[in-house]
Protein backbone atom coordinates (compact mmCIF):
# COMPACT_ATOMS: atom_id res chain seq x y z
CA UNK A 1 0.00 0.00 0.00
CA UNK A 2 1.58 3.45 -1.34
CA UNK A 3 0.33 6.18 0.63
CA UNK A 4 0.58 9.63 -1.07
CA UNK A 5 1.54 12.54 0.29
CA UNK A 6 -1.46 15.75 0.00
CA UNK A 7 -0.20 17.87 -2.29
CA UNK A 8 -0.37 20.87 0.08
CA UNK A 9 1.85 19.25 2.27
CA UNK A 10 5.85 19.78 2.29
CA UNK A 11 7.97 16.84 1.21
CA UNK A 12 9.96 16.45 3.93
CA UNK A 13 8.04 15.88 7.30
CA UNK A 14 9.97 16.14 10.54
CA UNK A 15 10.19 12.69 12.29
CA UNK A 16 8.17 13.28 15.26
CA UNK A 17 4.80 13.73 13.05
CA UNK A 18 3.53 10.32 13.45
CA UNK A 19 0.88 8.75 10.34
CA UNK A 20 -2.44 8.41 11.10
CA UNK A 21 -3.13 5.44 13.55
CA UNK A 22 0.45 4.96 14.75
CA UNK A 23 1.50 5.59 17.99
CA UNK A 24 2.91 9.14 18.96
CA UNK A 25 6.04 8.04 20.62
CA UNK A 26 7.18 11.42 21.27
CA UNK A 27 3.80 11.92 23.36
CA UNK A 28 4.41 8.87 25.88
CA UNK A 29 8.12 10.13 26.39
CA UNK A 30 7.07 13.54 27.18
CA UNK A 31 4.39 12.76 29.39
CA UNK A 32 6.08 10.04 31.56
CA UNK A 33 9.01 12.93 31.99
CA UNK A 34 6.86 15.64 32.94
CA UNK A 35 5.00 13.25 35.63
CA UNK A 36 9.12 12.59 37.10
CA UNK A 37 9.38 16.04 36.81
CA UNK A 38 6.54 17.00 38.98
CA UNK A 39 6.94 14.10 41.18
CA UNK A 40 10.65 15.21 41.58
CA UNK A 41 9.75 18.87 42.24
CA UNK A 42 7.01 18.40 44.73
CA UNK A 43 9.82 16.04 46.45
CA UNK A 44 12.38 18.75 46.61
CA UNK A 45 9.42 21.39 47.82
CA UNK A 46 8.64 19.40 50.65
CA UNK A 47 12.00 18.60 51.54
CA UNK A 48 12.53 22.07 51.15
CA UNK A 49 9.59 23.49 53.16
CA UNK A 50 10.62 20.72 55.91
CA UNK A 51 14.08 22.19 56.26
CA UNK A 52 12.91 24.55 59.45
CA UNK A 53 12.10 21.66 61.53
CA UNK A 54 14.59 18.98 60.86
CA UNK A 55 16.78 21.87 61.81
CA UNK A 56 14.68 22.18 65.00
CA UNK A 57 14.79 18.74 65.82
CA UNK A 58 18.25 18.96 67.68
CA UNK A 59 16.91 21.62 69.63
CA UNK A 60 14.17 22.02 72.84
CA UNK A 61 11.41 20.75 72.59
CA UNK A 62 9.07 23.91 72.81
CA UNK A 63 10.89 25.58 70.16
CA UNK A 64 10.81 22.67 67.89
CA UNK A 65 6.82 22.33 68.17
CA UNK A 66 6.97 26.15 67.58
CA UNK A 67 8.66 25.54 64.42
CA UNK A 68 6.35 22.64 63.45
CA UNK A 69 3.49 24.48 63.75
CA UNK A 70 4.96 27.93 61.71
CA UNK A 71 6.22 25.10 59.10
CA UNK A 72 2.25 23.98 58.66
CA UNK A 73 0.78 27.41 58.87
CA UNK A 74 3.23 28.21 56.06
CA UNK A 75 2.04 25.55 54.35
CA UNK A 76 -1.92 25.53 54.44
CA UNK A 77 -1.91 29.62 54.07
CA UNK A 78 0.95 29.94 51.61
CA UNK A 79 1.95 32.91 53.52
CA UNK A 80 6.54 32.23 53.03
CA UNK A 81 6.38 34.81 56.24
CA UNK A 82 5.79 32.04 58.52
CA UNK A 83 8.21 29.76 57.03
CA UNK A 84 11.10 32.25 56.79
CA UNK A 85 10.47 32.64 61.01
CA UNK A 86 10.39 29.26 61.50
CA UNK A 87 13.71 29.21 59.95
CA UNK A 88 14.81 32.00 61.71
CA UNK A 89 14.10 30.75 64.53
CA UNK A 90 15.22 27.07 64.42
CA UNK A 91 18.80 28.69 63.63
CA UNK A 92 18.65 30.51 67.31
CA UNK A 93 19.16 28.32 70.19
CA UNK A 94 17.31 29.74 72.89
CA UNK A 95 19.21 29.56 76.26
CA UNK A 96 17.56 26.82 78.65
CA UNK A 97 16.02 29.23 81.24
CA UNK A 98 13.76 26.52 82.82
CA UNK A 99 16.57 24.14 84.42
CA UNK A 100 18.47 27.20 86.59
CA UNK A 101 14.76 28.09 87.68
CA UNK A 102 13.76 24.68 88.88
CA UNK A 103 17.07 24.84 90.58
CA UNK A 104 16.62 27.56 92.16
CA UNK A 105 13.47 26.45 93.01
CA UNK A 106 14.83 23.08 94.97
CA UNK A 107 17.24 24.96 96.51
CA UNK A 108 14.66 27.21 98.06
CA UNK A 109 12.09 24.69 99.11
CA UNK A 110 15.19 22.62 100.92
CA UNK A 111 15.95 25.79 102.55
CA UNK A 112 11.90 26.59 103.79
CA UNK A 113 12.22 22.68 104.95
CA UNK A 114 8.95 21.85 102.49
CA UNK A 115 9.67 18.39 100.66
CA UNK A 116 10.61 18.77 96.89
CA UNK A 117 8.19 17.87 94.37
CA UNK A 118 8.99 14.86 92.21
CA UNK A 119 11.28 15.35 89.60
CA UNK A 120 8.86 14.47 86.34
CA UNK A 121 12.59 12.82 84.10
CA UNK A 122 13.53 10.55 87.45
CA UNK A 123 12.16 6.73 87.53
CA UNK A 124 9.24 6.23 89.87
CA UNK A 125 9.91 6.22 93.60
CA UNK A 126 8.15 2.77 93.91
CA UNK A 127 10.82 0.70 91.28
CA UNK A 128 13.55 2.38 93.13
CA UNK A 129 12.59 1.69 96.63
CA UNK A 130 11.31 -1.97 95.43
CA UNK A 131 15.07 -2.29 93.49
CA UNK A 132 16.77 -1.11 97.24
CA UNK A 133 14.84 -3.56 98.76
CA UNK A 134 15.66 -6.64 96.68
CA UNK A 135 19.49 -5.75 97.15
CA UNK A 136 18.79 -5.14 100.72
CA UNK A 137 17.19 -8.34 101.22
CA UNK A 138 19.75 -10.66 99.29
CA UNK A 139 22.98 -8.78 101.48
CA UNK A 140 21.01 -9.75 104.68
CA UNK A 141 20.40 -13.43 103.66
CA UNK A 142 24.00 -13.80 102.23
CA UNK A 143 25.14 -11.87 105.82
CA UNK A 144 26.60 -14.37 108.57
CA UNK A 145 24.73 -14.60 111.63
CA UNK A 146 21.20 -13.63 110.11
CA UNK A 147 18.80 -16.43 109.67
């Protein structure tokens, strides 16, 4: 079969114009490289936009949350002003003003004679006391003289 060229056509065609009924090659390529592309963008936006808080991560944990939640605002208003303070502010490191306070604190309360409260990072009193206990009670059955 001889298929003839329109005579309003030029002679030579460039070799992406596919016949009739073939498949556009030059179609599929493009398309499944402009779905990478976007799929590679988005990637690099987010790990872009998520830069403020993996920066935060090292530090305290209020100012990280404060980060987190300037890094979301950012992103469900659009507005870059709360994303360029979180990143402003996960570069500071805030000085640690609540462990000389609770210091201070102790040290008063031991000094007015009224029993600290319990420290919130130490293990419960119980396992501690129950842990003293066991050791206590295995050095007094291995002790001569005690029955």
């Amino acid at each position: 079969m001889s298929e003839s060229i329109h005579p309003a056509a030029p002679h030579h065609l460039p070799g992406f114009i596919t016949a009739p009924g073939d498949t556009d090659v030059l179609m599929i390529v493009v398309g499944i490289f402009l779905i990478g592309v976007v799929l590679g963008v988005g990637n690099l936006y987010l790990h872009l936009h998520t830069l403020p808080e993996r920066m935060a991560h090292k530090s305290q944990k209020f100012q990280f949350e404060v980060v987190a939640v300037l890094g979301l605002l950012a992103l469900f208003t659009h507005n870059h002003l709360f994303w360029v303070i979180g990143l402003f502010l996960a570069m500071i490191d805030l000085p640690d003003f609540s462990t000389p306070l609770r210091r201070i604190a102790g040290s008063v309360e031991k000094l007015a004679g009224v029993p600290p409260d319990p420290d919130p990072t130490a293990p419960p009193a119980e396992t501690a006391g129950h842990a003293a206990g066991t050791h206590g009670a295995a050095a007094k059955s291995e002790a001569p003289g005690h029955a």
